[in-house]
Protein backbone atom coordinates (compact mmCIF):
# COMPACT_ATOMS: atom_id res chain seq x y z
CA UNK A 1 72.27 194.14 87.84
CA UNK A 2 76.12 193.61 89.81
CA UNK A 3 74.40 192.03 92.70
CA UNK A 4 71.22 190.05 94.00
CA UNK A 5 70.04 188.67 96.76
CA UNK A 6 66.89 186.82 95.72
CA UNK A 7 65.19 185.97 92.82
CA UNK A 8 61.92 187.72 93.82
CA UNK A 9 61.88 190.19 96.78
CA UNK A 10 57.97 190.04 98.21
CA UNK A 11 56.73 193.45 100.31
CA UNK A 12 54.28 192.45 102.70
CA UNK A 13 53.58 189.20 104.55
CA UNK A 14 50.02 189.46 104.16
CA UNK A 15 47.29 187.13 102.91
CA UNK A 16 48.46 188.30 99.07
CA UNK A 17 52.31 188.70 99.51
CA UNK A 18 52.35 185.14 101.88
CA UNK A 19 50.53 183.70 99.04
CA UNK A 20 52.94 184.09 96.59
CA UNK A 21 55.87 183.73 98.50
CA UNK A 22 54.42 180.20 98.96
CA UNK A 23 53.76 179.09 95.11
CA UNK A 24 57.43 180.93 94.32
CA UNK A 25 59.47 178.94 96.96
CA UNK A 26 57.46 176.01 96.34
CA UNK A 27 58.53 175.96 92.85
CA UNK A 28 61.85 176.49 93.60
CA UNK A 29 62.82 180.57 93.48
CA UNK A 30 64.55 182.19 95.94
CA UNK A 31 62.23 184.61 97.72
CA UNK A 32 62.77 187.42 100.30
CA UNK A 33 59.86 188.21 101.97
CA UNK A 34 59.27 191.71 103.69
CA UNK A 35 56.79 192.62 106.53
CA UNK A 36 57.16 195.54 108.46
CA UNK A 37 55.24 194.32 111.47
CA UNK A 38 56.46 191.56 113.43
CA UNK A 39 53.86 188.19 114.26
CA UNK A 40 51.62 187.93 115.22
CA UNK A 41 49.74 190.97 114.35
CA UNK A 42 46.37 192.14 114.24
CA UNK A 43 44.29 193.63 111.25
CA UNK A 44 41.16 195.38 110.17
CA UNK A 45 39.23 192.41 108.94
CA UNK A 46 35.65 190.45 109.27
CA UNK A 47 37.46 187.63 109.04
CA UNK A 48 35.44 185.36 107.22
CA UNK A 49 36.34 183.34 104.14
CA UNK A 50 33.80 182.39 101.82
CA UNK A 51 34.70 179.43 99.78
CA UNK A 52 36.46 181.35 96.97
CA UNK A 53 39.51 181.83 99.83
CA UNK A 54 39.15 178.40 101.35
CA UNK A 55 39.48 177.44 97.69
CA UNK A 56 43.01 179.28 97.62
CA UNK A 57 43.99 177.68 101.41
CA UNK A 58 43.43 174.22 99.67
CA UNK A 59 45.70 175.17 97.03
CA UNK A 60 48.59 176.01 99.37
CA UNK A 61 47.81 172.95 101.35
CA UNK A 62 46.95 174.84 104.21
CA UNK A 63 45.62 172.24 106.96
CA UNK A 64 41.41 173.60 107.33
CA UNK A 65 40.05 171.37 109.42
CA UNK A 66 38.22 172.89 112.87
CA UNK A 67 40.57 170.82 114.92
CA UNK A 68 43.06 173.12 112.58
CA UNK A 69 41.26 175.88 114.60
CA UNK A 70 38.91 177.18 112.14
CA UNK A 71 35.14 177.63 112.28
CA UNK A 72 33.48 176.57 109.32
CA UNK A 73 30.38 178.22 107.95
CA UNK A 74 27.29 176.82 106.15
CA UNK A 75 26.41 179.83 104.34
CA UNK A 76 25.18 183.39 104.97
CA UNK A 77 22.15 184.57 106.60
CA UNK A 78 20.68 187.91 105.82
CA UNK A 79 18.48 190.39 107.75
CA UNK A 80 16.27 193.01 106.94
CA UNK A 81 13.17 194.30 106.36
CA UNK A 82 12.75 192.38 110.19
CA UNK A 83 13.07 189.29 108.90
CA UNK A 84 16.13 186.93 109.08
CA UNK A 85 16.57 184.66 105.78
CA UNK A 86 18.97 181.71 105.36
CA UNK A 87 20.99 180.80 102.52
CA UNK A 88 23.82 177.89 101.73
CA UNK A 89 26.84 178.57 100.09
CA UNK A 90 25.96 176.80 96.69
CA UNK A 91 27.10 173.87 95.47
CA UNK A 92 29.45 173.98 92.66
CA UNK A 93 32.19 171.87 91.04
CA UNK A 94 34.47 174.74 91.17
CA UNK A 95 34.49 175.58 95.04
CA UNK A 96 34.07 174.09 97.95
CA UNK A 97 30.90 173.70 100.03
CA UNK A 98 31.77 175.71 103.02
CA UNK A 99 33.48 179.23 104.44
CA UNK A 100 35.62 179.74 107.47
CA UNK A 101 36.20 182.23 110.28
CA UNK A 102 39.42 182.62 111.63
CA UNK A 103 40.84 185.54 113.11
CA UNK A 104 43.55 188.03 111.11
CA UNK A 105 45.60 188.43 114.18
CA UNK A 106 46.77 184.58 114.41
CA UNK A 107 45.34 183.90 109.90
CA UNK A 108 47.97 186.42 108.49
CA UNK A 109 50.63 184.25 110.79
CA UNK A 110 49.61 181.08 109.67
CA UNK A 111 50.48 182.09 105.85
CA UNK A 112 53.47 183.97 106.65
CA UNK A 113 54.96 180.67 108.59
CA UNK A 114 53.42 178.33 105.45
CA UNK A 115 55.09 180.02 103.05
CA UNK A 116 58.47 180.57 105.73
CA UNK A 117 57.88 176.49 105.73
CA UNK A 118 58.53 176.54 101.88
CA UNK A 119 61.42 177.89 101.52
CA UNK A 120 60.49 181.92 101.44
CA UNK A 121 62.97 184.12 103.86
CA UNK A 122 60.56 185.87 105.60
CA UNK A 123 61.97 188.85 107.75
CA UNK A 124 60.34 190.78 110.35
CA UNK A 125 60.14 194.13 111.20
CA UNK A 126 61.43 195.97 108.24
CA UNK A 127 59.90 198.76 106.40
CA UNK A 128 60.65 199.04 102.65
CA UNK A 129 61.01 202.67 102.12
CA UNK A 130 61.66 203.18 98.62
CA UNK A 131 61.83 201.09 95.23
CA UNK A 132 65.01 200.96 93.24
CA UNK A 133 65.63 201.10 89.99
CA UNK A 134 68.02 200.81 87.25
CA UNK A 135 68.82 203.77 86.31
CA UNK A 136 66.55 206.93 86.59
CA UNK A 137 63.35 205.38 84.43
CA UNK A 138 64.23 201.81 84.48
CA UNK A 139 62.43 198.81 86.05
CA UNK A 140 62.57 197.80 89.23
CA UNK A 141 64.87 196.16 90.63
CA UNK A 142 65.33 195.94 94.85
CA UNK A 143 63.79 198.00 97.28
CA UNK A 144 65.67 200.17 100.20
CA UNK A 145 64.26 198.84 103.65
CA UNK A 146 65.45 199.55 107.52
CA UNK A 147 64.90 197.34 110.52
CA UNK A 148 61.84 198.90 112.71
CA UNK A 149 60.41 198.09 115.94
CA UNK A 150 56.88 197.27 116.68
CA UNK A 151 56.16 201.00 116.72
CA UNK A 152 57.88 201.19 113.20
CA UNK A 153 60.80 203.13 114.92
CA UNK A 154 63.96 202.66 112.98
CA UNK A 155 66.11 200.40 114.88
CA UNK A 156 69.02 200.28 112.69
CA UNK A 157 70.38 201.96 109.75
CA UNK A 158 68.92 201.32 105.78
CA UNK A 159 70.16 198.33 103.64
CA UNK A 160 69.67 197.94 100.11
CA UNK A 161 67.77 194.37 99.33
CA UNK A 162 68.22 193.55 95.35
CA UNK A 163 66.33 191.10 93.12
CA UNK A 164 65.29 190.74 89.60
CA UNK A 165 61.57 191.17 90.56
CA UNK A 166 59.70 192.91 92.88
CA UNK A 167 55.94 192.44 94.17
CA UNK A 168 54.66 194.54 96.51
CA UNK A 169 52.28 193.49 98.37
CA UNK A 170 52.41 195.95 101.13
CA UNK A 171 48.39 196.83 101.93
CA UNK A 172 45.76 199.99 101.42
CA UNK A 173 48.95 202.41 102.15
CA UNK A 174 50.35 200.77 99.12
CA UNK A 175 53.79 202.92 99.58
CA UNK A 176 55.53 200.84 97.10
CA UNK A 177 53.19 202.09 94.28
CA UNK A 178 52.86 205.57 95.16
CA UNK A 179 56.61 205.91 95.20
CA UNK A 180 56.54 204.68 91.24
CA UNK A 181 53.59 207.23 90.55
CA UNK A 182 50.67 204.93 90.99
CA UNK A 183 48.08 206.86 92.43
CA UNK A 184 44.22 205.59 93.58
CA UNK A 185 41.34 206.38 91.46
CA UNK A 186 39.21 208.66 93.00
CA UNK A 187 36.48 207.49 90.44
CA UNK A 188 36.22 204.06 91.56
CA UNK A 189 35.03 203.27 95.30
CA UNK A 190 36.46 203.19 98.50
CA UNK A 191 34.81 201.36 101.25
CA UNK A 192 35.46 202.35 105.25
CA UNK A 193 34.75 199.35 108.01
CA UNK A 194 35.26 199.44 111.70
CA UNK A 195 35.15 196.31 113.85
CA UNK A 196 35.14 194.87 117.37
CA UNK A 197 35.18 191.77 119.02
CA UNK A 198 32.82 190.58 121.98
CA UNK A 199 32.63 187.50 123.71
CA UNK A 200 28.82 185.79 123.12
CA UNK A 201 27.23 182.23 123.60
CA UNK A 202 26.15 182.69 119.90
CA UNK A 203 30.70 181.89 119.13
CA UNK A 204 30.07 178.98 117.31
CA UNK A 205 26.91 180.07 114.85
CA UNK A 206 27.44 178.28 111.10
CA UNK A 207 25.93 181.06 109.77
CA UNK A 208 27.62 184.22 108.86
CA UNK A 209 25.30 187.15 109.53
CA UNK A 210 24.81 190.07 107.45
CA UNK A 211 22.51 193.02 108.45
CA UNK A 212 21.73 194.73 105.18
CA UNK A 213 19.78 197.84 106.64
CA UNK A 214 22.40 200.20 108.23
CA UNK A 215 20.20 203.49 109.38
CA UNK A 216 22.66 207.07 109.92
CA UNK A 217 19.91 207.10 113.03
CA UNK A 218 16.59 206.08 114.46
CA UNK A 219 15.29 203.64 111.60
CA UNK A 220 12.77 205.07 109.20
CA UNK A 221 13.60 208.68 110.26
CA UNK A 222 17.10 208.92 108.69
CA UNK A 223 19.24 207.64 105.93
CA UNK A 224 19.79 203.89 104.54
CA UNK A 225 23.79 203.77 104.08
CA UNK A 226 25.00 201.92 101.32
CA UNK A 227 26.32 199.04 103.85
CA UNK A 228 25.58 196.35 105.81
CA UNK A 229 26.72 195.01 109.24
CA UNK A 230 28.25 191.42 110.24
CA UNK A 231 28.23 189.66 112.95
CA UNK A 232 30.86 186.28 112.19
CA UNK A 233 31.76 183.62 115.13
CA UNK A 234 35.28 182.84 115.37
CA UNK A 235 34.39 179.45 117.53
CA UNK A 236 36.28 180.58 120.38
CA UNK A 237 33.48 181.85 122.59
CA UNK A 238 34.01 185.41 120.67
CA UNK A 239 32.41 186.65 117.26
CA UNK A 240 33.77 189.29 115.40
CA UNK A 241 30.91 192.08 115.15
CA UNK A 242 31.36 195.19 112.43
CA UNK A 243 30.05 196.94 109.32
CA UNK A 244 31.28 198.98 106.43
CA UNK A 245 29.41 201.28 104.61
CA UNK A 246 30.79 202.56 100.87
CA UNK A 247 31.69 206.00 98.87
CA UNK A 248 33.06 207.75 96.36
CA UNK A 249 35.63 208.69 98.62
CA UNK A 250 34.90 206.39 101.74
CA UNK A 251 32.98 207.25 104.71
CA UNK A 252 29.61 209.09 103.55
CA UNK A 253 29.89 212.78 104.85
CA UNK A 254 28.52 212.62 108.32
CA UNK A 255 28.58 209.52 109.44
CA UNK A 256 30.71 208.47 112.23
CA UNK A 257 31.37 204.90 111.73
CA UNK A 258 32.07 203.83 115.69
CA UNK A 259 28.64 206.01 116.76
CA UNK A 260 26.90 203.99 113.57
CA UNK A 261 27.89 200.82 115.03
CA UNK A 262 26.75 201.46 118.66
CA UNK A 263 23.28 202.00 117.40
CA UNK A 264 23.44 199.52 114.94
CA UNK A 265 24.28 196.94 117.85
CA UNK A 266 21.42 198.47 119.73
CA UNK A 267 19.35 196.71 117.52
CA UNK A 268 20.79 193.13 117.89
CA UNK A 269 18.63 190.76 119.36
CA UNK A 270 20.14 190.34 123.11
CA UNK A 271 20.96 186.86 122.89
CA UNK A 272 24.28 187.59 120.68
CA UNK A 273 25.20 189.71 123.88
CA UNK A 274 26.93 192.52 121.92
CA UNK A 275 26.94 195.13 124.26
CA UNK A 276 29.71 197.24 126.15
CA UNK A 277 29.86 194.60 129.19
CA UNK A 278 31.16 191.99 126.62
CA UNK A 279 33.16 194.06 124.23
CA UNK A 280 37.49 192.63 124.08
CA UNK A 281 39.41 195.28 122.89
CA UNK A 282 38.77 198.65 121.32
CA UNK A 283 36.76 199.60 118.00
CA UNK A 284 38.94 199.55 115.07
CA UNK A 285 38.70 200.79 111.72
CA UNK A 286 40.63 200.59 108.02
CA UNK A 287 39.87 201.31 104.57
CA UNK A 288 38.98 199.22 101.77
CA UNK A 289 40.35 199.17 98.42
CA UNK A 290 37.65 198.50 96.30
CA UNK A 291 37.26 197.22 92.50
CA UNK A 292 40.83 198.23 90.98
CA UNK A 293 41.21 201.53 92.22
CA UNK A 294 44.61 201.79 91.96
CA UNK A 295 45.97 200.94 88.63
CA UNK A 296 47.86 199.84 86.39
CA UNK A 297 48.93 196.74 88.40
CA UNK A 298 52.43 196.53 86.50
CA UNK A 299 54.41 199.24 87.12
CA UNK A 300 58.25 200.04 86.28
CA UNK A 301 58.42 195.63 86.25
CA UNK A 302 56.92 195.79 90.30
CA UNK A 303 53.62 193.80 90.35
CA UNK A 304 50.19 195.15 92.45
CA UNK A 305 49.25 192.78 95.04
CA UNK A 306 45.87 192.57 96.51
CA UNK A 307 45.10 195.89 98.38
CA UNK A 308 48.29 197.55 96.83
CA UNK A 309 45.58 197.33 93.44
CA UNK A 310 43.16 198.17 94.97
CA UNK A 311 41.21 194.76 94.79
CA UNK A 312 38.60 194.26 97.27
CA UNK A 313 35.30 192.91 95.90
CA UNK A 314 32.93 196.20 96.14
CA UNK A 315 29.73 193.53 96.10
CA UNK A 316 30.44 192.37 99.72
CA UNK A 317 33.86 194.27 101.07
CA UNK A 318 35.68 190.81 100.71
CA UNK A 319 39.55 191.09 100.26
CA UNK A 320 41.09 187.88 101.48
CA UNK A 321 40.12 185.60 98.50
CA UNK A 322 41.40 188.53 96.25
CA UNK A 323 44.60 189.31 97.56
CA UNK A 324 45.81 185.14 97.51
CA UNK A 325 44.25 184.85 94.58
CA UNK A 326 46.00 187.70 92.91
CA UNK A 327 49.10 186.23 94.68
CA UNK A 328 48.99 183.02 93.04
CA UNK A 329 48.54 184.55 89.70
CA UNK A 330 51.44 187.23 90.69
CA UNK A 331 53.35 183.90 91.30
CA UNK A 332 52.78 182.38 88.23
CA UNK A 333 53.62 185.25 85.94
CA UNK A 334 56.87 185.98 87.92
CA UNK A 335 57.81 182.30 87.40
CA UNK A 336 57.76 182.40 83.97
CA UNK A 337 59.43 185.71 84.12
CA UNK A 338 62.51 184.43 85.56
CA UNK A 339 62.42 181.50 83.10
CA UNK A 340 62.37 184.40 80.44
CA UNK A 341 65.39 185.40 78.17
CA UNK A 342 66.99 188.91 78.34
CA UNK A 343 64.98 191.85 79.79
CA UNK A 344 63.00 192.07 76.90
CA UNK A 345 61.64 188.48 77.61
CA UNK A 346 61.01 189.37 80.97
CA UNK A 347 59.06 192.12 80.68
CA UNK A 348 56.94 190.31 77.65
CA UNK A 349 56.13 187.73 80.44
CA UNK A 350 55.00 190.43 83.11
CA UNK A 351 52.59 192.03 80.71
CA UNK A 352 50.75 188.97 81.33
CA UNK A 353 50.15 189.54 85.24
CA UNK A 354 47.54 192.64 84.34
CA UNK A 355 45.37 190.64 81.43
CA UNK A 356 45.07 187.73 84.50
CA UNK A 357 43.59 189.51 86.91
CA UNK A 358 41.44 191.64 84.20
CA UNK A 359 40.46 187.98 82.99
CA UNK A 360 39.63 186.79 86.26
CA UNK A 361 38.73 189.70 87.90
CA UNK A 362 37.76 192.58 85.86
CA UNK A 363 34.14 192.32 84.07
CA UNK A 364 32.60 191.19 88.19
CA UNK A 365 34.75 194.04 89.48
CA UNK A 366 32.75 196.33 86.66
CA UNK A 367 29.95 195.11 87.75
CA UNK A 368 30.66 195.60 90.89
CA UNK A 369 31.64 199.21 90.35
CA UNK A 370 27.83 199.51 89.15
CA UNK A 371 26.61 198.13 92.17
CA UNK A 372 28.28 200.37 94.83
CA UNK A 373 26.98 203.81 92.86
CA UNK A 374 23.48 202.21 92.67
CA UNK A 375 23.44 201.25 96.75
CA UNK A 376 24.49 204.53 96.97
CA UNK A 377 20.57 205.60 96.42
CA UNK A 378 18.66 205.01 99.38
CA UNK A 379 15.47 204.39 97.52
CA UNK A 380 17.20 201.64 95.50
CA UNK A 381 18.88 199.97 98.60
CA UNK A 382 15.42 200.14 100.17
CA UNK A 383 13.30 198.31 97.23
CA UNK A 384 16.84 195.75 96.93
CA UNK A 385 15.84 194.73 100.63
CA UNK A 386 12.37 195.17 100.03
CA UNK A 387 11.45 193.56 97.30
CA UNK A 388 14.55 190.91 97.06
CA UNK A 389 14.63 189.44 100.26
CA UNK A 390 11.30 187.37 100.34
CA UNK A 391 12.04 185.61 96.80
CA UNK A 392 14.52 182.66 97.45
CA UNK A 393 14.74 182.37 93.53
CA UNK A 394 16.06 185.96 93.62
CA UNK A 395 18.31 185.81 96.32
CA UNK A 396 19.34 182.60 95.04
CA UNK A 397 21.25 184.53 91.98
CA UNK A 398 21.69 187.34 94.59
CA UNK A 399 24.24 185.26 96.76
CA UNK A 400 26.11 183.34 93.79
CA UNK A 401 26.76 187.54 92.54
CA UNK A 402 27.53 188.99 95.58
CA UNK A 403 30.02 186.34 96.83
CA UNK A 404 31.30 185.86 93.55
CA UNK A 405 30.26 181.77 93.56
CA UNK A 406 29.17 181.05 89.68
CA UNK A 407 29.80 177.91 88.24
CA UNK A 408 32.34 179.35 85.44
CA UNK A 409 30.49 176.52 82.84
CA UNK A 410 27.58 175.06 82.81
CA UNK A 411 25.97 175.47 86.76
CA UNK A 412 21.88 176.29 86.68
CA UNK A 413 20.40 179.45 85.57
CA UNK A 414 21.37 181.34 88.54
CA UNK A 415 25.67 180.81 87.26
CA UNK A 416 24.90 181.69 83.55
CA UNK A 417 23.29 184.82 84.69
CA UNK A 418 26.26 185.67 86.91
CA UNK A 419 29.05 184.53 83.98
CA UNK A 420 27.03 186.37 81.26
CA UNK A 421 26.99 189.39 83.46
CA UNK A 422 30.68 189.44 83.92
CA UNK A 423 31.52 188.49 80.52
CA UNK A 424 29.45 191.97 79.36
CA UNK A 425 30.80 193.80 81.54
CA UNK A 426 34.16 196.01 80.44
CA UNK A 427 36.81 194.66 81.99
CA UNK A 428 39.22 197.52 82.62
């Protein structure tokens, strides 16, 4: 390569691509980081962290204290079957004790400056169009990006950014990876939420609320959807209020997912004040990546990032943890890549980023996998409510699977459940 102008070029100041950008520049690389929109910005999100993602924050020595602005959560409490049932995150050795709220439109910010406040380059408004490579079939080794304005409008004419590595980091539309022939998996599932925000008294609640019975109509007269509903106080006298329901190919064939949540809402004890009159801002709605549906995550020497794989959990439609997480091992890997002899060492060192997050990731995502065709029964999401609910020992093990929180050794009979589970499962 004649020319470079980084040592790693990150697409996408998101929570995965901000994430790595950190641990790079903190360790000393020289790191261009790419977002096409320009802060702050809004996203598709819940925006709740359970403590797997506050776990990652601490890492990057992200400040998480409320007077830091966050709202911290106790644990999560689940409704159905008309009955509300409370449950703390557990206590583990490996995690910390509590979640957090905080919404994407000022969150995604806060890691894009951290990482900025490293020593990352991060640059606004502008799109990376196009990967390039050396030579026809070689690796990667830049990207071709223009300057955009806040309606992505090309501003300014294309520039060629170079770089011995390439992540790309760049969301669900994952244009990076499509562009090198990595396609999603249309036999792994795709979940489809849509959110709003409404100003309640019920802001501050340290509880974050999951409605696990989402009806296609009037209750007991239609179908259960393989889904739930949230409803997850951001503190600041607002609560962000959605659901996402899960499918082969995303949104079950006749559901309308803005209709589903005005019903849904309907049902909402009138306390939380969820209603039209207190609604800020329009209904949104985004898909979700779920359980490594797009893969491989090394491609051509570019590395998958968070959504870009495909790497939302399909147990509880979390992506936040998943996307730093797979940052900081995306960081890692590329560290030692640059540390690599030759091309041939480099590439040797990259195979490495795909066994990490199959490690880490891949027998719960399998699992997972499982899970989302199973829900997709609505006899078996019935008797799961049904039957599961009332039995604290049961829900117990059901909370430490669903939000992924298993003491990795030793832990109580609940964790070795959960790690022998994953540990069965294939991890591809």
């Amino acid at each position: 390569m004649s020319s470079r102008d980084a040592d790693v070029i990150v697409v996408g100041a998101g929570p995965a691509g901000a994430t790595a950008a950190h641990h790079l520049a903190a360790a000393g690389a020289d790191v261009l980081l790419l977002e096409r929109s320009s802060f702050p910005r809004d996203k598709v999100c819940g925006d709740g962290l359970t403590p797997r993602a506050v776990r990652e924050l601490v890492a990057m020595g992200v400040p998480t204290a409320p007077e830091d602005g966050w709202q911290r959560t106790k644990g999560l409490r689940l409704v159905g079957g008309g009955r509300a049932h409370e449950f703390p995150w557990p206590q583990l050795s490996s995690f910390p004790e509590h979640g957090l709220v905080r919404s994407r439109h000022d969150f995604d910010e806060l890691l894009a400056r951290h990482a900025a406040g490293s020593g990352a380059r991060l640059v606004e408004r502008t799109a990376v169009t196009a990967p390039v490579r050396d030579g026809e079939n070689g690796p990667v080794v830049g990207v071709t990006a223009r300057p955009v304005d806040d309606a992505g409008r090309r501003t300014g004419p294309d520039t060629t950014h170079r770089a011995p590595l390439v992540l790309a980091a760049d969301g669900v539309s994952a244009r990076l990876a499509t562009a090198l022939g990595v396609h999603r998996r249309t036999d792994r599932p795709l979940g489809v939420a849509a959110r709003a925000y409404f100003t309640t008294p019920r802001h501050d609640d340290p509880w974050m609320e999951s409605w696990l019975e989402l009806w296609s109509g009037e209750p007991r007269r239609s179908t259960l959807l393989p889904g739930y509903g949230w409803i997850f106080g951001l503190g600041d006298g607002t609560a962000n209020v959605g659901l996402g329901v899960v499918g082969g190919r995303g949104t079950p064939p006749g559901v309308d997912l803005r209709a589903l949540l005005r019903a849904w809402l309907a049902t909402v004890p009138a306390e939380w004040t969820l209603d039209e009159a207190h609604q800020v801002g329009e209904v949104r709605s985004a898909a979700l990546p779920m359980g490594f549906n797009r893969t491989p995550h090394l491609a051509a020497g570019a590395l998958l990032l968070g959504d870009a794989g495909g790497m939302v959990n399909p147990f509880n439609g979390e992506g936040i943890e998943y996307a730093m997480h797979s940052g900081r091992l995306a960081a890692e890997v590329a560290l030692q890549a640059l540390a690599a002899p030759g091309a041939a060492g480099r590439a040797r060192a990259l195979a490495a980023y795909p066994s990490a997050l199959r490690g880490d990731f891949g027998g719960y995502f399998a699992l997972g996998r499982t899970f989302a065709r199973l829900i997709g029964h609505p006899a078996v999401m019935a008797a799961a409510v049904r039957l599961g609910l009332p039995r604290p020992a049961v829900m117990h093990l059901v909370v430490k699977l669903l939000a992924n929180l298993a003491e990795p050794r030793g832990g109580d009979a609940a964790d070795r459940v959960v790690t022998a589970l994953t540990r069965l499962a294939p991890s591809r």
